[in-house]
N, C-alpha and C. Protein backbone atom coordinates (compact mmCIF):
# COMPACT_ATOMS: atom_id res chain seq x y z
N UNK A 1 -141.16 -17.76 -56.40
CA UNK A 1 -142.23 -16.91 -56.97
C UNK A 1 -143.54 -17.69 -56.99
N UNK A 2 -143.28 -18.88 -57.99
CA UNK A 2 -144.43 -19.60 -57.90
C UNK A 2 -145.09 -19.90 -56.13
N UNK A 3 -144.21 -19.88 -55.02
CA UNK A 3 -144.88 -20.58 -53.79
C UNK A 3 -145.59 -19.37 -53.06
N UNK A 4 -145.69 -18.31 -53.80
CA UNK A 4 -146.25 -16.72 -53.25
C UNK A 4 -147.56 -17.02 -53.96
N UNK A 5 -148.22 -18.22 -55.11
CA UNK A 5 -149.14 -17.70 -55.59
C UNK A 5 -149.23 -16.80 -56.91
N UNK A 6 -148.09 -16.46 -57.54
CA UNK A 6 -148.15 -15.33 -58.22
C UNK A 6 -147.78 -16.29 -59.59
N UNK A 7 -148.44 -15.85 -60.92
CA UNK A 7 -147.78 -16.10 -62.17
C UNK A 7 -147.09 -15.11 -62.05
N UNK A 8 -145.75 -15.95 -62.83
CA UNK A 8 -144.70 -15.38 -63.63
C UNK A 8 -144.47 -15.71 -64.94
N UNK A 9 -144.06 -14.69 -65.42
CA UNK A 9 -143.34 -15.62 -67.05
C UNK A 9 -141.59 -14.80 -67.13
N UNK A 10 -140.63 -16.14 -66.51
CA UNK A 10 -139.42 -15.76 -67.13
C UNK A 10 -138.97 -14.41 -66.34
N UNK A 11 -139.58 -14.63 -65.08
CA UNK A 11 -139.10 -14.24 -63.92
C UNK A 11 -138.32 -14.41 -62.96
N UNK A 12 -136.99 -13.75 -62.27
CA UNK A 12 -136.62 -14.84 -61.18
C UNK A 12 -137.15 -14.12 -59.59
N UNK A 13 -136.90 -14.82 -58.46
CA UNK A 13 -137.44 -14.24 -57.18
C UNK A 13 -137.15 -13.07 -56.94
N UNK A 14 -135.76 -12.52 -57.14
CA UNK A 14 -135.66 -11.47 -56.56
C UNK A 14 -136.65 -10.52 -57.39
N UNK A 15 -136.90 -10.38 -58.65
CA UNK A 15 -137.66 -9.16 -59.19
C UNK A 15 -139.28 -9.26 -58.99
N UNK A 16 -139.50 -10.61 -58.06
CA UNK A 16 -141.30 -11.16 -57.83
C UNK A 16 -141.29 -10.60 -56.81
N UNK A 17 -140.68 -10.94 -55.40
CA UNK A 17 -140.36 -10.91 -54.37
C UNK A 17 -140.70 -9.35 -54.17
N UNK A 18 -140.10 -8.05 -54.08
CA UNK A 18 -139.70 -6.88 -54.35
C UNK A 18 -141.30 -6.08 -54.86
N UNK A 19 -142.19 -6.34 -55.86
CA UNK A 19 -142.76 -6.39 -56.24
C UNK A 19 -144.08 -7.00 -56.09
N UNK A 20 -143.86 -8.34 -55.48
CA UNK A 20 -144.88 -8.46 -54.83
C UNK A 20 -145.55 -8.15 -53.49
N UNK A 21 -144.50 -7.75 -52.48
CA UNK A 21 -144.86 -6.90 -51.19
C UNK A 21 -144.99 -5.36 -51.59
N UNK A 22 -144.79 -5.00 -52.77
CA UNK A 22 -145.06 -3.33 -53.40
C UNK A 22 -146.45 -3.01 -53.84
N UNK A 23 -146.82 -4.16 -53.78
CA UNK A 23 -148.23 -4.21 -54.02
C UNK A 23 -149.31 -3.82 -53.27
């Protein structure tokens, strides 16, 4: 998650990941 650039808090990849190309 973190290597996309993106804060997270108490996130794991799959729910960043998913979400961040939904964007």
């Amino acid at each position: 998650a973190q290597a996309l650039g993106i804060k997270t808090v108490h996130v794991t990849d799959r729910d960043v990941v998913p979400a961040y190309f939904a964007q």
